[in-house]
Protein backbone atom coordinates (compact mmCIF):
# COMPACT_ATOMS: atom_id res chain seq x y z
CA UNK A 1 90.33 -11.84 41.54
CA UNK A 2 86.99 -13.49 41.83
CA UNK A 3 87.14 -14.08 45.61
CA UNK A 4 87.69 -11.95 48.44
CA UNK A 5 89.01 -13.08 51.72
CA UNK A 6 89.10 -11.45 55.39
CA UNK A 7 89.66 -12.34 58.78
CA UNK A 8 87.71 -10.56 61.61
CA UNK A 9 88.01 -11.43 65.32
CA UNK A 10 84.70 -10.94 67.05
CA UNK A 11 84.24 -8.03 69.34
CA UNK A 12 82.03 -8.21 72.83
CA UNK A 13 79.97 -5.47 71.04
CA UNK A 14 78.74 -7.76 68.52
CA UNK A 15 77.48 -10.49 71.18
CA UNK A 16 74.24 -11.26 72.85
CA UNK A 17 74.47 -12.06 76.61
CA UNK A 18 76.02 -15.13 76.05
CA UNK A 19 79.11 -13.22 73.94
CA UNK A 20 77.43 -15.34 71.25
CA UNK A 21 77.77 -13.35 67.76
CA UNK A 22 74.12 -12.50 66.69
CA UNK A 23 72.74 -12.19 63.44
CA UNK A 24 72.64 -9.23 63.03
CA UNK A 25 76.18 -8.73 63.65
CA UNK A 26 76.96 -11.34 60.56
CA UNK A 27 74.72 -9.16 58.60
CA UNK A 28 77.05 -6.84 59.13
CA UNK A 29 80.24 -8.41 58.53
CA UNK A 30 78.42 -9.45 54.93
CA UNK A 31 77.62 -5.83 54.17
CA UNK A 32 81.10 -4.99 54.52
CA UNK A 33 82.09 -7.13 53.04
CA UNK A 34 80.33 -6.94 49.80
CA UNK A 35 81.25 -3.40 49.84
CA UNK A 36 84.95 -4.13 49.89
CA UNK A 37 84.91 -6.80 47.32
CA UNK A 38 82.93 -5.00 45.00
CA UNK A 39 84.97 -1.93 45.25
CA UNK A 40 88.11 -4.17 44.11
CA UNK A 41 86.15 -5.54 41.44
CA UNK A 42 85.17 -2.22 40.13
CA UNK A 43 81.61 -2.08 40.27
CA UNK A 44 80.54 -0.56 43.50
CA UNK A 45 79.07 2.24 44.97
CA UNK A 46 81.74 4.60 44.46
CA UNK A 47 81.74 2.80 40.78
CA UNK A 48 78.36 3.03 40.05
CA UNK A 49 77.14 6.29 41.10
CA UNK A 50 78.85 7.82 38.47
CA UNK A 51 76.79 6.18 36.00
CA UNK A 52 73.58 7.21 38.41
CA UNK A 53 73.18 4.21 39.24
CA UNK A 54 72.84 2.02 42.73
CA UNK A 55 73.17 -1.39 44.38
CA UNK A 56 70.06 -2.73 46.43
CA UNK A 57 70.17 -5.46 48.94
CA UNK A 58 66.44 -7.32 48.67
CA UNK A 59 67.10 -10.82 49.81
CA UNK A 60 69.32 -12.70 52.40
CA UNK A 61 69.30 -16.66 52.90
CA UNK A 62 71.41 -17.50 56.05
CA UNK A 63 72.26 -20.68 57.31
CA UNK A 64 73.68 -20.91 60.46
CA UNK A 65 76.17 -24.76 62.08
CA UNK A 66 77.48 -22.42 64.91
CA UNK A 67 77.85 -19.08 66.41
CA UNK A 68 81.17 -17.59 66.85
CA UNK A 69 81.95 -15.99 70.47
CA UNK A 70 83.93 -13.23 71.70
CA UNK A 71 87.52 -13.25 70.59
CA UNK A 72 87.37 -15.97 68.83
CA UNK A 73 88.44 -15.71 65.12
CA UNK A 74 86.43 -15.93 61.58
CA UNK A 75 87.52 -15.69 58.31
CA UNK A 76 84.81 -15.00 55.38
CA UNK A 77 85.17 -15.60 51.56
CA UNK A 78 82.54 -13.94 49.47
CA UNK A 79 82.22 -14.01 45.79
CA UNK A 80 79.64 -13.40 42.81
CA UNK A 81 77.70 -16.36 42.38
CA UNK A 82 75.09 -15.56 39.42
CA UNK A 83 73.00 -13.15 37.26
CA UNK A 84 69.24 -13.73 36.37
CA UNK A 85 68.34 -10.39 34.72
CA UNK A 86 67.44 -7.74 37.09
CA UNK A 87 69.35 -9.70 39.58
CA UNK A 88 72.83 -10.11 40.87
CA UNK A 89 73.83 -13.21 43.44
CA UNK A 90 76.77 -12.78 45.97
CA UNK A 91 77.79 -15.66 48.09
CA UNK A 92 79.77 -15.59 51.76
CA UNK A 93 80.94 -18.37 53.60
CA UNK A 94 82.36 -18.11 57.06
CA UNK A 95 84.75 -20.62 58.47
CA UNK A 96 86.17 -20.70 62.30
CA UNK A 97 89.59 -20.76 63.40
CA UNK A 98 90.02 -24.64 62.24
CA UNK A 99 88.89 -23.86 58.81
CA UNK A 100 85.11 -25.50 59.40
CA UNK A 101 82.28 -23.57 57.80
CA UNK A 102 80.53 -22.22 60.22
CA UNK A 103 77.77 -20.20 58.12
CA UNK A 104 76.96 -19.92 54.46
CA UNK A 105 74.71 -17.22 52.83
CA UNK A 106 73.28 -16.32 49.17
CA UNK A 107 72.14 -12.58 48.99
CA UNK A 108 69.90 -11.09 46.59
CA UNK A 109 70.97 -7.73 44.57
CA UNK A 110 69.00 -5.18 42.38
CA UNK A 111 70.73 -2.34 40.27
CA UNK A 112 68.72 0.77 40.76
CA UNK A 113 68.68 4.13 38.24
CA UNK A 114 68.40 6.55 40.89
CA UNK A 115 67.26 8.96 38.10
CA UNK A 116 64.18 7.02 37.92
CA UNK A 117 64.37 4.37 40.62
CA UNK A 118 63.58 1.58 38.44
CA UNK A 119 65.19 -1.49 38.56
CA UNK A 120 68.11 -2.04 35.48
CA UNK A 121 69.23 -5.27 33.96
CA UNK A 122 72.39 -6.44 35.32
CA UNK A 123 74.77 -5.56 32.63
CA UNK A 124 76.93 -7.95 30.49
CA UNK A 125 79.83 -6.63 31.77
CA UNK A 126 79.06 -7.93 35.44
CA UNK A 127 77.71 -11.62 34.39
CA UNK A 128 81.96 -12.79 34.05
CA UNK A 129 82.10 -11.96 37.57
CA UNK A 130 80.07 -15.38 38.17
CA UNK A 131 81.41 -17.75 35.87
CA UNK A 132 81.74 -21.11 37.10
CA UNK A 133 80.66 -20.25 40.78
CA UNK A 134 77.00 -21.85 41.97
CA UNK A 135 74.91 -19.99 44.63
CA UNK A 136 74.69 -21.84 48.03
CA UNK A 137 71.14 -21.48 47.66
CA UNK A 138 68.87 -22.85 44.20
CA UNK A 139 67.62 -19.34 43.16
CA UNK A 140 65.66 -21.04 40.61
CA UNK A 141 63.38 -22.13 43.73
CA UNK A 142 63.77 -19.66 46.24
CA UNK A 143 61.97 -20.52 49.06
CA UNK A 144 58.54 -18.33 49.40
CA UNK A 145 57.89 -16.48 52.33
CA UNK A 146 54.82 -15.13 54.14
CA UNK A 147 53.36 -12.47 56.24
CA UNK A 148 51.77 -13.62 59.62
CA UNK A 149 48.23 -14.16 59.67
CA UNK A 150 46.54 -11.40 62.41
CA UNK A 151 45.31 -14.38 64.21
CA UNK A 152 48.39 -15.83 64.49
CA UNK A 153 50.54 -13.26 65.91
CA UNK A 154 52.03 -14.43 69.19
CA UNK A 155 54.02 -11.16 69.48
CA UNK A 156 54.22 -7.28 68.32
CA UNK A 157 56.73 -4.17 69.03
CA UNK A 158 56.72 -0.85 67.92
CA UNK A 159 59.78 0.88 67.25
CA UNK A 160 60.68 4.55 65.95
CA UNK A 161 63.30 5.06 63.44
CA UNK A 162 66.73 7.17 65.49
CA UNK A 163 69.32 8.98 63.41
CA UNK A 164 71.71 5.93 64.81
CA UNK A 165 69.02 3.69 62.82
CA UNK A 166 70.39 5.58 59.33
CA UNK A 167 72.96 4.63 56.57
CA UNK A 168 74.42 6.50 54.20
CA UNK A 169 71.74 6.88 52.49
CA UNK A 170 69.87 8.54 55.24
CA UNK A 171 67.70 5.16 54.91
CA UNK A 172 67.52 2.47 57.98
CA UNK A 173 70.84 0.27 57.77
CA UNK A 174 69.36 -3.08 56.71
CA UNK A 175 71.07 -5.01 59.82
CA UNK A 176 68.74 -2.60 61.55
CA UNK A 177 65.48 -4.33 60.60
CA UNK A 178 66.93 -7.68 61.85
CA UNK A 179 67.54 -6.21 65.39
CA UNK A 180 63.97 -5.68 65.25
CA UNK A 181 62.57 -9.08 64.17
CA UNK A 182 65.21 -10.56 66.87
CA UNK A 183 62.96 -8.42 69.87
CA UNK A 184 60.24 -9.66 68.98
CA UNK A 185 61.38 -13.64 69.54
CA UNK A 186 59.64 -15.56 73.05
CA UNK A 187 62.48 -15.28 75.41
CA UNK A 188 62.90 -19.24 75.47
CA UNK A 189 64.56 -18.49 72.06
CA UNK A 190 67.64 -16.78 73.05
CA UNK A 191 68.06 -18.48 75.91
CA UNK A 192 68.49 -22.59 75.08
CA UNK A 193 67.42 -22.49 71.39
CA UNK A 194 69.30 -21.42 67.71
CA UNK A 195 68.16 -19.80 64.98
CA UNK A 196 70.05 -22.02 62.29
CA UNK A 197 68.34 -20.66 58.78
CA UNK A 198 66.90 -17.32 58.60
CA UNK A 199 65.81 -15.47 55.36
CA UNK A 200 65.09 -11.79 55.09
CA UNK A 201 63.35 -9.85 51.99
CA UNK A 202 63.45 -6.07 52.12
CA UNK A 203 60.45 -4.53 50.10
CA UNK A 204 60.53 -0.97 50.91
CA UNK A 205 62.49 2.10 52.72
CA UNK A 206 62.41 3.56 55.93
CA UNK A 207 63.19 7.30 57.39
CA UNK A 208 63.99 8.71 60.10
CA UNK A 209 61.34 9.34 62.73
CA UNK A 210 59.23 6.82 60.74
CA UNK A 211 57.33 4.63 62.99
CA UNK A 212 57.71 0.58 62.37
CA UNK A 213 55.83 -2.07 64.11
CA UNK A 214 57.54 -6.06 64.23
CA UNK A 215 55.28 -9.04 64.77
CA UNK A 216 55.77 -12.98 64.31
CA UNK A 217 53.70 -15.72 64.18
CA UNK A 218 54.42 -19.10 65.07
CA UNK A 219 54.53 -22.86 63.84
CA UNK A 220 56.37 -25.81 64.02
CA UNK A 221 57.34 -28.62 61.73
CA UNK A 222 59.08 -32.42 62.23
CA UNK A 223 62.54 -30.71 62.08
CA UNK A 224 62.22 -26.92 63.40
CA UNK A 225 60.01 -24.31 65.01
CA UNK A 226 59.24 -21.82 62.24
CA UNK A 227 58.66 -17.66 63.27
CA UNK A 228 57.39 -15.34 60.68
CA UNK A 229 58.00 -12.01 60.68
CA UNK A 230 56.65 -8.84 59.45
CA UNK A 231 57.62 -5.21 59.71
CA UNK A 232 55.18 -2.18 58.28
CA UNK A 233 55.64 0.96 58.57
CA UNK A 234 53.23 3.88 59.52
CA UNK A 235 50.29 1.91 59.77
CA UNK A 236 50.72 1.72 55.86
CA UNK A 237 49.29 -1.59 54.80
CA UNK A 238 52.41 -3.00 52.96
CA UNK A 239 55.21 -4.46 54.66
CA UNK A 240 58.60 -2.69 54.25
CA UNK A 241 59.95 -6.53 55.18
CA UNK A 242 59.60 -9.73 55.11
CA UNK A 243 61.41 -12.95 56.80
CA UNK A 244 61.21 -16.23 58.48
CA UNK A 245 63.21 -17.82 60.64
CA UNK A 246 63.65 -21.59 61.35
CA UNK A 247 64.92 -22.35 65.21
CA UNK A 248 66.64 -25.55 66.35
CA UNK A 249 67.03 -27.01 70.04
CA UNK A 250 70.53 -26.95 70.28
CA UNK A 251 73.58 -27.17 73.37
CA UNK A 252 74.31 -23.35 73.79
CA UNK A 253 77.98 -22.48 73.67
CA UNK A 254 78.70 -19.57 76.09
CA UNK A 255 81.71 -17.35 76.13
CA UNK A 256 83.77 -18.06 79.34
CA UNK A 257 83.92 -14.86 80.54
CA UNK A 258 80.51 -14.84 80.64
CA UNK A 259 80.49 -17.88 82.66
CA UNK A 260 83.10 -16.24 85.15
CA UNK A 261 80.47 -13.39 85.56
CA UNK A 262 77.85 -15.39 86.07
């Protein structure tokens, strides 16, 4: 089985005030799911570790047609999409309840020996996984992202790392770094805008009472505004992550029980 399906109904938990999902909550439902799938393919965590080894998320590519709202129903297909070396490609796509793609994603992996913590080549043995699939994305021109300039910084939070912040791995939870480039968005964005492509690039790890601080910079282009974001840690002078995201005027649509509140 080179494909692994599920079906997820979205709880009010995983809205914004509008009982629109939000990003970081499809971050989330990807995690998972590339968890479960790789479990059934036999190379996971549980897999791996034996071998003292590790999978590392370091890039997501997400673009976004429409936000799912509370109740309504998803369903997401994920699958290997490539190998390039050190690096292994996973694919989602999420339709709604009339089968219409909704969202579409190509995530970036690294194998890590975690007797060393060096990146591994991606072993023969994982490159069949991929056959005949193609990455949403062209990861043979991956598009380049860039930290803020100072002077360009229209925005800037500071944030300390809580034990509810942690994974597993007594790391922060990858979907937590998102929450944190989402707070630091002008409010104009959440309230009659969408985020329709966002890209994230995770350079290093953070721990628990570390302190992080989020800022974004702004520009626009002929199609989109575009935010850049930046997260360091500690006052240390590189960046523990990296994104952009590119933001569309676009009709909101609003959960009607929201509406009824309102």
């Amino acid at each position: 089985m080179k494909e692994y399906i599920k079906t997820y109904q979205v709880k009010g938990y995983e809205t914004n005030r509008y009982g629109q999902t939000t990003i970081e909550s499809i971050c989330n439902y990807l995690q998972e799911m590339a968890m479960l799938h790789a479990d059934v393919l036999e190379f996971g965590i549980g897999f791996i570790i034996k071998e003292s080894m590790t999978w590392v998320l370091t890039r997501v590519e997400l673009h976004i047609n429409d936000y799912p709202i509370i109740g309504e129903y998803i369903t997401i297909k994920t699958y290997p999409s490539a190998t390039d070396r050190y690096y292994a490609y996973r694919d989602f796509i999420i339709y709604n309840a009339k089968e219409e793609i909704i969202a579409q994603s190509t995530t970036t992996w690294m194998m890590i020996n975690l007797k060393n913590m060096a990146p591994t080549l991606i072993s023969e043995k994982f490159k069949h996984f991929s056959k005949d699939k193609e990455p949403f994305i062209d990861i043979n021109n991956i598009e380049k992202l860039k930290s803020p300039d100072k002077e360009q910084i229209i925005n800037k939070i500071d944030f300390h790392v809580r034990r509810s912040d942690l994974d597993i791995n007594q790391h922060v939870n990858n979907t937590k770094f998102v929450s944190w480039i989402n707070e630091v968005f002008p409010e104009n964005v959440y309230t009659d805008k969408m985020i329709n492509k966002f890209i994230i690039e995770f350079r290093k790890e953070c721990n628990y009472k570390d302190t992080v601080s989020s800022s974004v910079s702004f520009e626009k282009n002929i199609d989109a505004e575009i935010y850049n974001h930046v997260i360091y840690k500690n006052d240390e002078s590189k960046h523990v992550c990296i994104a952009k995201s590119y933001v569309i005027e676009k009709p909101m649509r609003v959960s009607a029980y929201v509406m009824e509140k309102e």
